[in-house]
N, C-alpha and C. Protein backbone atom coordinates (compact mmCIF):
# COMPACT_ATOMS: atom_id res chain seq x y z
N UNK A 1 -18.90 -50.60 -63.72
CA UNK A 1 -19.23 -49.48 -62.86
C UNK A 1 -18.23 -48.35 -63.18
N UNK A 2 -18.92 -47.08 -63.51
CA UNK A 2 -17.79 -46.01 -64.04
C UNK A 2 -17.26 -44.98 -62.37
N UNK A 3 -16.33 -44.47 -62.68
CA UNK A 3 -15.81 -43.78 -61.88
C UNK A 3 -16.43 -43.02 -60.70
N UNK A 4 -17.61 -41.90 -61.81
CA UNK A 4 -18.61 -41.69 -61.42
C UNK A 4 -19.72 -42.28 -60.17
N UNK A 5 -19.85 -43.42 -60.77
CA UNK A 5 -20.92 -43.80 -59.85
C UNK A 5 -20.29 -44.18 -58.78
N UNK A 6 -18.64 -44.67 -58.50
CA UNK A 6 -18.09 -44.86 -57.40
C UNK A 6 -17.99 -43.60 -56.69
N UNK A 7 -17.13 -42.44 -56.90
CA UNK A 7 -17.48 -40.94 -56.50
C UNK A 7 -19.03 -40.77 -56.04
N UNK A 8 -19.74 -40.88 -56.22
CA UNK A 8 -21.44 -40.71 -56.04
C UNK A 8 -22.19 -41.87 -54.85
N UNK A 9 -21.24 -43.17 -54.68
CA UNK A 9 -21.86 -43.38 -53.66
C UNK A 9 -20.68 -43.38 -52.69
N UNK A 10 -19.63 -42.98 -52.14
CA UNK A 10 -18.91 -42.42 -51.28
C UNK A 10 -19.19 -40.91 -50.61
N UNK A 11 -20.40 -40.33 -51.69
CA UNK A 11 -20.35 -39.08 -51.48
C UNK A 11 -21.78 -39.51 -50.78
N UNK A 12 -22.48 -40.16 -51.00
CA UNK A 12 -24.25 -40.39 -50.39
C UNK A 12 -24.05 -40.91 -48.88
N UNK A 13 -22.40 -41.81 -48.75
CA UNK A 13 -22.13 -42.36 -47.12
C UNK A 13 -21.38 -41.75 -46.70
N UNK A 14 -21.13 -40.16 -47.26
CA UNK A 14 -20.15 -39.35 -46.20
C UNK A 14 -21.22 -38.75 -45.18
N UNK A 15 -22.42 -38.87 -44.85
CA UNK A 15 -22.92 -38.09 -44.24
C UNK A 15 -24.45 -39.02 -43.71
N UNK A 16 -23.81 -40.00 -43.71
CA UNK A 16 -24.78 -41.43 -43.31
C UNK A 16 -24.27 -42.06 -42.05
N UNK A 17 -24.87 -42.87 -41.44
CA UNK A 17 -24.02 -44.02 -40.55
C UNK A 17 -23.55 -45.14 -41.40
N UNK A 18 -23.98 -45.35 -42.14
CA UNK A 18 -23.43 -46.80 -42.62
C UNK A 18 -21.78 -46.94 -43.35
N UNK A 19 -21.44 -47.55 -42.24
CA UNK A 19 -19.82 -47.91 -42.78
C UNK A 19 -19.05 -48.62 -44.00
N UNK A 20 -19.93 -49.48 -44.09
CA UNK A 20 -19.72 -50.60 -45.32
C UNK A 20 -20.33 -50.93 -45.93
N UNK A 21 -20.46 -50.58 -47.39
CA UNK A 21 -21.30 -51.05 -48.57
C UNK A 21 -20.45 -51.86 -49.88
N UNK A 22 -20.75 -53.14 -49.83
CA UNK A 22 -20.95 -53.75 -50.82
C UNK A 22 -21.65 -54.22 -51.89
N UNK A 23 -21.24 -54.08 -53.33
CA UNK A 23 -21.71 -53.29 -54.34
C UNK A 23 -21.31 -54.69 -55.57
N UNK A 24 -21.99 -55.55 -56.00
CA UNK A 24 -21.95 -56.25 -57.65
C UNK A 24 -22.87 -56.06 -58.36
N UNK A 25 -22.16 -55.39 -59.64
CA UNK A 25 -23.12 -54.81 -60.59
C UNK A 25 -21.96 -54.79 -62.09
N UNK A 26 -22.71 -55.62 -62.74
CA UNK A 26 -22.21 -56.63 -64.47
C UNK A 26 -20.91 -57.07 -63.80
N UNK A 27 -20.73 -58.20 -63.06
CA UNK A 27 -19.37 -58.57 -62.70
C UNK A 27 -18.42 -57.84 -62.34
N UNK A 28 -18.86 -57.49 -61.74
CA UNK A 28 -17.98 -55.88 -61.46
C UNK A 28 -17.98 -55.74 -59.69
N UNK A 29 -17.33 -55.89 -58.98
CA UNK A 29 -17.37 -55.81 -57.04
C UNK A 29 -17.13 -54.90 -56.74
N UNK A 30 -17.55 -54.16 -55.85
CA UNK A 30 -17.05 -52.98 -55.58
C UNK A 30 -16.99 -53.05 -53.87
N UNK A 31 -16.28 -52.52 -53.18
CA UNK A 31 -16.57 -52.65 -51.71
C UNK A 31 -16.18 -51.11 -50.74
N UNK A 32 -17.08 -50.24 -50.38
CA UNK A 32 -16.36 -49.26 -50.00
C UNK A 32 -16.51 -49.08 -47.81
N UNK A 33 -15.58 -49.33 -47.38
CA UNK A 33 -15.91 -48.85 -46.27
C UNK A 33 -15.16 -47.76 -45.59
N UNK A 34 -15.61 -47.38 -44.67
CA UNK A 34 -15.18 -46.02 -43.93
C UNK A 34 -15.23 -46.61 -42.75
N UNK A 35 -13.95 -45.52 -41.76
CA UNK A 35 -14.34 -45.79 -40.29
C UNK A 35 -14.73 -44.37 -39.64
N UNK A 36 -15.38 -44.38 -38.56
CA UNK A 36 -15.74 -43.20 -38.33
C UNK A 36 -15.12 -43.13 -36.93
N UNK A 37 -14.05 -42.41 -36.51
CA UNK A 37 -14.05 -42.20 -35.00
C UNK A 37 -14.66 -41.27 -33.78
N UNK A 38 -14.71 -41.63 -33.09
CA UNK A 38 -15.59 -40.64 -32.27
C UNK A 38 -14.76 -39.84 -31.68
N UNK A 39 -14.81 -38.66 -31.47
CA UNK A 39 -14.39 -37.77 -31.03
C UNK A 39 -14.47 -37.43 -29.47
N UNK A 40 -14.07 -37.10 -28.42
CA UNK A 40 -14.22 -36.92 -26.83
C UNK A 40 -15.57 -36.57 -26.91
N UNK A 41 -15.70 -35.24 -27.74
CA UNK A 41 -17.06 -34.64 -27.36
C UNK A 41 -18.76 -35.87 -27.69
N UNK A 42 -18.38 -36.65 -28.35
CA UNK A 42 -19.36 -37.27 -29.00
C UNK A 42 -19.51 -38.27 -27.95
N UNK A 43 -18.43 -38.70 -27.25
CA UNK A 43 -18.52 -39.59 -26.35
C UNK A 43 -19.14 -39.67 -24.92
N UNK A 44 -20.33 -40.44 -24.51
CA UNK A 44 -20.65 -40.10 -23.24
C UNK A 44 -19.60 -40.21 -21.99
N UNK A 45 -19.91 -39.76 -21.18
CA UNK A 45 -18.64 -38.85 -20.13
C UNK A 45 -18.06 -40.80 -19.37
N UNK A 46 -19.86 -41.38 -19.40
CA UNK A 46 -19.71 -42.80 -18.62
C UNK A 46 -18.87 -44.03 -19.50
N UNK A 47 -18.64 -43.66 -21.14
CA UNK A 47 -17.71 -44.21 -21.71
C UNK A 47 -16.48 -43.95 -21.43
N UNK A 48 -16.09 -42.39 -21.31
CA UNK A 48 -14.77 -41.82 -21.14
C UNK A 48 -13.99 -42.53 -19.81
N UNK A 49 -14.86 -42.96 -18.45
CA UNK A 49 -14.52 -42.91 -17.68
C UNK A 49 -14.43 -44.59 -17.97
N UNK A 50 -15.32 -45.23 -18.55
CA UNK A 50 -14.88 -47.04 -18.77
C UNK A 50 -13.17 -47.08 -19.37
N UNK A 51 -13.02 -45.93 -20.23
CA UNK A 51 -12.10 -46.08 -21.33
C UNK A 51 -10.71 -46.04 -20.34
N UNK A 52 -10.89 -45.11 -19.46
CA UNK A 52 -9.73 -44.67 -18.44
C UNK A 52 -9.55 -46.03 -17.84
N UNK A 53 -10.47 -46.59 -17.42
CA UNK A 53 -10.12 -47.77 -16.16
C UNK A 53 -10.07 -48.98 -16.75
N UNK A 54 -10.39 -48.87 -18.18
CA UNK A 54 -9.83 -50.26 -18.83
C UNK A 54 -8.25 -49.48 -19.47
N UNK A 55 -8.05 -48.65 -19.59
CA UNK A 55 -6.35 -48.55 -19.96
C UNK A 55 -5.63 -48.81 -18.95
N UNK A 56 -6.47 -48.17 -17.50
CA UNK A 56 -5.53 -48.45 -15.80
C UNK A 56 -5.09 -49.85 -15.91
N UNK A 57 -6.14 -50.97 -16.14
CA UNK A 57 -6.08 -52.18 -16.37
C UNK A 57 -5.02 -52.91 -17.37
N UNK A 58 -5.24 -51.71 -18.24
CA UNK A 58 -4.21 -52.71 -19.81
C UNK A 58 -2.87 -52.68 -19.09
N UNK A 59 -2.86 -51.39 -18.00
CA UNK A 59 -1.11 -50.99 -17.89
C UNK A 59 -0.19 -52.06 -16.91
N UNK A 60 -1.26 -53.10 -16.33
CA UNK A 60 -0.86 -53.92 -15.65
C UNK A 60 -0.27 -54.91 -16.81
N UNK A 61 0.26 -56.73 -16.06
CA UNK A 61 0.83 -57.03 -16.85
C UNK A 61 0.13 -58.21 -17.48
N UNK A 62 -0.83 -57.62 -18.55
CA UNK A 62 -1.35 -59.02 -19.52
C UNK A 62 -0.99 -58.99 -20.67
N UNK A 63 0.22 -58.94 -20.78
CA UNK A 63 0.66 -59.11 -22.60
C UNK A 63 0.67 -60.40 -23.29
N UNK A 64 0.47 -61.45 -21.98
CA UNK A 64 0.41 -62.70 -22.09
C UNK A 64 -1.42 -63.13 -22.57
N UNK A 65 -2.14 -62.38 -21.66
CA UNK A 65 -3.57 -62.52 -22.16
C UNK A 65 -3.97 -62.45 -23.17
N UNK A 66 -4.76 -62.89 -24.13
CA UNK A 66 -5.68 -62.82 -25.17
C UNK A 66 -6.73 -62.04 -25.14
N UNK A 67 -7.29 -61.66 -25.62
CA UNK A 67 -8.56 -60.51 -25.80
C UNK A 67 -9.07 -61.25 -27.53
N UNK A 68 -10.57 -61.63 -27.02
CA UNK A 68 -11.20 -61.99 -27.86
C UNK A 68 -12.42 -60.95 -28.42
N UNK A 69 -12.33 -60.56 -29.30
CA UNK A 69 -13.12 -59.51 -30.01
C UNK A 69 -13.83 -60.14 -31.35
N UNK A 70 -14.91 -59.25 -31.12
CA UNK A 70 -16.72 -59.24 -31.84
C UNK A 70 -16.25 -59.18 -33.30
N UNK A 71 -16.09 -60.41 -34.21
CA UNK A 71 -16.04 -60.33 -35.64
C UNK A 71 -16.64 -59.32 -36.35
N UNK A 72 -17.92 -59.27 -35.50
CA UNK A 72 -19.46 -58.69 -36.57
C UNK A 72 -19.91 -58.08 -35.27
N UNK A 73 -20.39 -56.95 -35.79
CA UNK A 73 -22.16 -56.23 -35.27
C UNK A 73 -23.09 -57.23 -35.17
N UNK A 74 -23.56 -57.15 -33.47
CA UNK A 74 -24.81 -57.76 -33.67
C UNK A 74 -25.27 -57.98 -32.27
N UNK A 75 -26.22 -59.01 -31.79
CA UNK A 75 -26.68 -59.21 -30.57
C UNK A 75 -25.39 -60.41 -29.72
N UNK A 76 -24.96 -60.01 -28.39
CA UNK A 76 -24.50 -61.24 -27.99
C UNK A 76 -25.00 -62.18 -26.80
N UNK A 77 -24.63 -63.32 -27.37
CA UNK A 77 -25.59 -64.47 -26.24
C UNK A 77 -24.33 -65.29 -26.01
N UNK A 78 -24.86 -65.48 -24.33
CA UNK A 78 -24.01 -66.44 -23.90
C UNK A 78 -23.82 -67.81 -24.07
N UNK A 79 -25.30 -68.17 -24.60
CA UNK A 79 -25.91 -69.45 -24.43
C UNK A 79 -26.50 -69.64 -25.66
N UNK A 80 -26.92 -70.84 -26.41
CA UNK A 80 -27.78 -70.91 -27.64
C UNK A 80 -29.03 -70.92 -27.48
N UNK A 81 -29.75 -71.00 -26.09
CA UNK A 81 -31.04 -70.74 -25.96
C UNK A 81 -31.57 -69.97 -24.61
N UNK A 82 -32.03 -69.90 -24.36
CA UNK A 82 -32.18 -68.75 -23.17
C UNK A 82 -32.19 -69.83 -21.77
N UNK A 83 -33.11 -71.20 -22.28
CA UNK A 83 -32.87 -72.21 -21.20
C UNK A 83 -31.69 -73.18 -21.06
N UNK A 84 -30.42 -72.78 -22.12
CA UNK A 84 -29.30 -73.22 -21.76
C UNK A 84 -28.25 -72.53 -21.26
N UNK A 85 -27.56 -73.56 -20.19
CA UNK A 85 -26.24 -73.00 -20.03
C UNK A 85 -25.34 -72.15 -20.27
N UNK A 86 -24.83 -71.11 -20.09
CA UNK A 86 -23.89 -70.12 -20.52
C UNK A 86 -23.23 -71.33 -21.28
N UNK A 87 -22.12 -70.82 -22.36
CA UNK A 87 -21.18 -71.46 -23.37
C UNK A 87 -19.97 -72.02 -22.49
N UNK A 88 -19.60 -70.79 -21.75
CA UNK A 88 -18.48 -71.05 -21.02
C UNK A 88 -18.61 -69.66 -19.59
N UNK A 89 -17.78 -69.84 -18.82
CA UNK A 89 -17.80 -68.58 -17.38
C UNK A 89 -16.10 -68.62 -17.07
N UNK A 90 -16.17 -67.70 -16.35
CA UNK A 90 -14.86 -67.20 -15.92
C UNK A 90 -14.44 -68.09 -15.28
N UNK A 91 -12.95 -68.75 -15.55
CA UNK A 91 -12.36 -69.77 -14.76
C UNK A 91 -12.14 -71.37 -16.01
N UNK A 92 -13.23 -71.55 -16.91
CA UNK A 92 -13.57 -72.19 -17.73
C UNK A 92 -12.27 -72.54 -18.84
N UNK A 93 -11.75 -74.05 -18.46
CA UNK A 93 -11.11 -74.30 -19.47
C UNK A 93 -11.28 -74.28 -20.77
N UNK A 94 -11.37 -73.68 -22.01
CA UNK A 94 -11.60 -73.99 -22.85
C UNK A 94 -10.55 -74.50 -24.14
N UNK A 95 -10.83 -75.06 -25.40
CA UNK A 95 -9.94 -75.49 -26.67
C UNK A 95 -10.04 -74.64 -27.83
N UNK A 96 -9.21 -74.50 -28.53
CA UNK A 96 -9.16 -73.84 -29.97
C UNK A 96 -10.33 -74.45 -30.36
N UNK A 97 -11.03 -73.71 -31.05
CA UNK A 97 -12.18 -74.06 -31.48
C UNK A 97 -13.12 -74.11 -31.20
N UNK A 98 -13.41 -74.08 -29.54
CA UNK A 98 -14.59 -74.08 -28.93
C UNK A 98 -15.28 -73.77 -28.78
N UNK A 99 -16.89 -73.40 -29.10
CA UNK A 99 -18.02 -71.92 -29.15
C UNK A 99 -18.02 -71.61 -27.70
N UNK A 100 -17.62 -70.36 -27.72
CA UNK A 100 -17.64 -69.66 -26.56
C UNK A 100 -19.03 -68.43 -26.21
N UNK A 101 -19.47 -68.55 -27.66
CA UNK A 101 -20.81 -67.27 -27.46
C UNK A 101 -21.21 -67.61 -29.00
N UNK A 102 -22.59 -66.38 -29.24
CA UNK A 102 -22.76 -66.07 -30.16
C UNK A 102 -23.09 -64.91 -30.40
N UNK A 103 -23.24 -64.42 -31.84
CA UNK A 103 -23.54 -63.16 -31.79
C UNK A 103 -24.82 -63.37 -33.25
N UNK A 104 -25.61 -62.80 -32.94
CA UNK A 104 -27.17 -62.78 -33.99
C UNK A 104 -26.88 -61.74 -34.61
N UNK A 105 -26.62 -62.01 -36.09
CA UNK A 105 -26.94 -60.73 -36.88
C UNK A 105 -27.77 -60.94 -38.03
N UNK A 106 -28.60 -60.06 -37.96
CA UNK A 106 -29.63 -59.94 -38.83
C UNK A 106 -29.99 -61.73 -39.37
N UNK A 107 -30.93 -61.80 -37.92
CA UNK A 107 -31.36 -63.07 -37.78
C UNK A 107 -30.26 -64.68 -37.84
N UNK A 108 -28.92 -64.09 -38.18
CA UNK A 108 -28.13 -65.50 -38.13
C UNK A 108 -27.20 -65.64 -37.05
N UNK A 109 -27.39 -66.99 -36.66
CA UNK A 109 -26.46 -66.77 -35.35
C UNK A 109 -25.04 -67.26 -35.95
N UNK A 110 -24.12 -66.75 -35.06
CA UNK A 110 -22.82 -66.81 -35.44
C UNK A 110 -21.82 -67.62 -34.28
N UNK A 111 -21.61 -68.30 -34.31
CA UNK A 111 -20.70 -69.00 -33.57
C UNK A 111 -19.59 -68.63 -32.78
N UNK A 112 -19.09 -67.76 -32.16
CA UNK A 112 -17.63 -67.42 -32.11
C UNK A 112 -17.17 -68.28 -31.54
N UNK A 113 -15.59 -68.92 -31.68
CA UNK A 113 -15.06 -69.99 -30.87
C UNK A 113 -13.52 -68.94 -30.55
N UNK A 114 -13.02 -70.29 -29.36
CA UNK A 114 -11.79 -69.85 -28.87
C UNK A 114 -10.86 -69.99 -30.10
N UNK A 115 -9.70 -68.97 -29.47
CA UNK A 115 -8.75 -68.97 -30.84
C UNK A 115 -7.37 -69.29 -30.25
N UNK A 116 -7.79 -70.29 -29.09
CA UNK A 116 -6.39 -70.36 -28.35
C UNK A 116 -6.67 -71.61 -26.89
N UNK A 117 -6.16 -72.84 -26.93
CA UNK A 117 -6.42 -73.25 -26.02
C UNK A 117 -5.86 -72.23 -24.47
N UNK A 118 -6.88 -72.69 -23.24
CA UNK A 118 -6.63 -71.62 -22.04
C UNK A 118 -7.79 -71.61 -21.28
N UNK A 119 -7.78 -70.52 -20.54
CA UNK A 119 -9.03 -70.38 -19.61
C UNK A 119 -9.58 -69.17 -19.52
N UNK A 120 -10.57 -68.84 -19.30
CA UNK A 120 -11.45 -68.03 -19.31
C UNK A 120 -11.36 -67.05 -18.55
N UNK A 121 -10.14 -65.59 -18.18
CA UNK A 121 -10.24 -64.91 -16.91
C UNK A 121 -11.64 -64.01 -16.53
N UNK A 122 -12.15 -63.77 -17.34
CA UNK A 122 -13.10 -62.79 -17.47
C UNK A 122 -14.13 -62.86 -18.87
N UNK A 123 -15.12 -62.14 -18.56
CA UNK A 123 -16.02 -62.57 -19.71
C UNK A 123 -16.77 -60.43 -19.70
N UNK A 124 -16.68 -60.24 -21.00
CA UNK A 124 -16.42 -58.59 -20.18
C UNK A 124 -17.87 -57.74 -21.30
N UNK A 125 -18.75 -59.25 -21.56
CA UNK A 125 -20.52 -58.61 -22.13
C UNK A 125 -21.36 -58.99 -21.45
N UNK A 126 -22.35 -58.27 -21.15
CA UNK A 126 -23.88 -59.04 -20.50
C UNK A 126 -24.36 -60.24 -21.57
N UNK A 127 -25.25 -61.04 -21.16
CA UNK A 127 -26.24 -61.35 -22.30
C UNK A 127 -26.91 -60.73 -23.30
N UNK A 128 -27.23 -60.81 -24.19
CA UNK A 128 -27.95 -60.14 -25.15
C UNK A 128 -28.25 -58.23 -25.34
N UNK A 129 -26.75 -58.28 -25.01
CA UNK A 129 -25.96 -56.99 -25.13
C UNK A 129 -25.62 -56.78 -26.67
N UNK A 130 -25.87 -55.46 -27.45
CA UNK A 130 -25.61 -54.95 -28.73
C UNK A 130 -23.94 -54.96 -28.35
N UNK A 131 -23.19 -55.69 -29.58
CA UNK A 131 -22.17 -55.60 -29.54
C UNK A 131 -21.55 -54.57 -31.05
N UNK A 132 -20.31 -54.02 -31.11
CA UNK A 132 -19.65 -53.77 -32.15
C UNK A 132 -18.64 -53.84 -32.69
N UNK A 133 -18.29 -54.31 -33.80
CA UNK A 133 -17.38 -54.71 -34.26
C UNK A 133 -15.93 -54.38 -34.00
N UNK A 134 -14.85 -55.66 -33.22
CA UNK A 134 -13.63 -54.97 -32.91
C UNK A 134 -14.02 -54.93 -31.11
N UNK A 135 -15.07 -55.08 -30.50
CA UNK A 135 -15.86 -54.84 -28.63
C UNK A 135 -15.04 -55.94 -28.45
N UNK A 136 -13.59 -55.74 -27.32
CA UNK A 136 -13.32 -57.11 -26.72
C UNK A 136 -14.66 -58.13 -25.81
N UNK A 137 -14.49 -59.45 -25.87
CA UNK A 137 -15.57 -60.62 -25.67
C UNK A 137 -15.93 -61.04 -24.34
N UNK A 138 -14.14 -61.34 -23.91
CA UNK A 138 -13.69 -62.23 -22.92
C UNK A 138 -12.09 -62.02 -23.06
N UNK A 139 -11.59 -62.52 -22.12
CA UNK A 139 -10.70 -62.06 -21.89
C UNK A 139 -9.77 -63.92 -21.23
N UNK A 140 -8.62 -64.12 -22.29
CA UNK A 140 -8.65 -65.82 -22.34
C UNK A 140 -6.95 -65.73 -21.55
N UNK A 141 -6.36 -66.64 -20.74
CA UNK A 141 -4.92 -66.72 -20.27
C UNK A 141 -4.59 -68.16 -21.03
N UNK A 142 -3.71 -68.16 -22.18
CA UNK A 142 -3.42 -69.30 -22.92
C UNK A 142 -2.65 -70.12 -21.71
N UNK A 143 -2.91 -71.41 -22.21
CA UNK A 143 -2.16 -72.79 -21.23
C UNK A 143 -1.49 -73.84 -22.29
């Protein structure tokens, strides 16, 4: 892949949504991503005001808490089928390793597990809520 064609497709996703493109062509990998931040103005006023009262929140004292965040873009489920059980609920002991949700992307479900034995203080997505990459999950107090 010559220089060129790297210049040429950085220049086709400066003015796209898509963040991340991965690229093999004659043994050759290429991977380019971008982040895009949003700006106040871009932001709806009802985000601005979530954003305020989850910092009110951070300023208290959970440095001890865990915050489990969305690997991947995608759909999140509490449960593996709509007639089962949530994975886990607030209060919920859980183990390293444990599937705590999933998230569907482009048709595959994804497992997320705990990354910390503890309990469950909060769980902070609906069901089958669009999630994005980096969206804290749940919210875990290690034991």
């Amino acid at each position: 892949m010559e220089i060129d064609d790297i210049k040429g497709l950085i220049e086709l996703l400066r003015d796209t949504d898509v963040t991340e493109v991965q690229i093999e062509k004659n043994g050759t990998k290429i991977k380019i991503k971008r982040e895009r931040l949003l700006t106040t103005i871009e932001m709806p006023k009802k985000l601005i005001h979530q954003e305020a009262a989850s910092a009110v929140e951070a300023e208290a004292d959970t440095q001890h808490l865990i915050t489990v965040t969305a690997p991947l873009v995608g759909t999140f489920f509490r449960s593996s089928s709509p007639d089962s059980p949530p994975f886990v609920e607030a209060g919920a002991r859980v183990r390293k390793g444990q599937v705590i949700c999933i998230i569907e992307a482009m048709k595959l479900m994804n497992e997320i597990e705990s990354e910390v034995d503890g309990v469950i203080v909060r769980a902070l997505v609906e069901n089958s809520q669009p999630v994005e990459y980096g969206e804290p999950l749940f919210i875990i107090e290690p034991v």
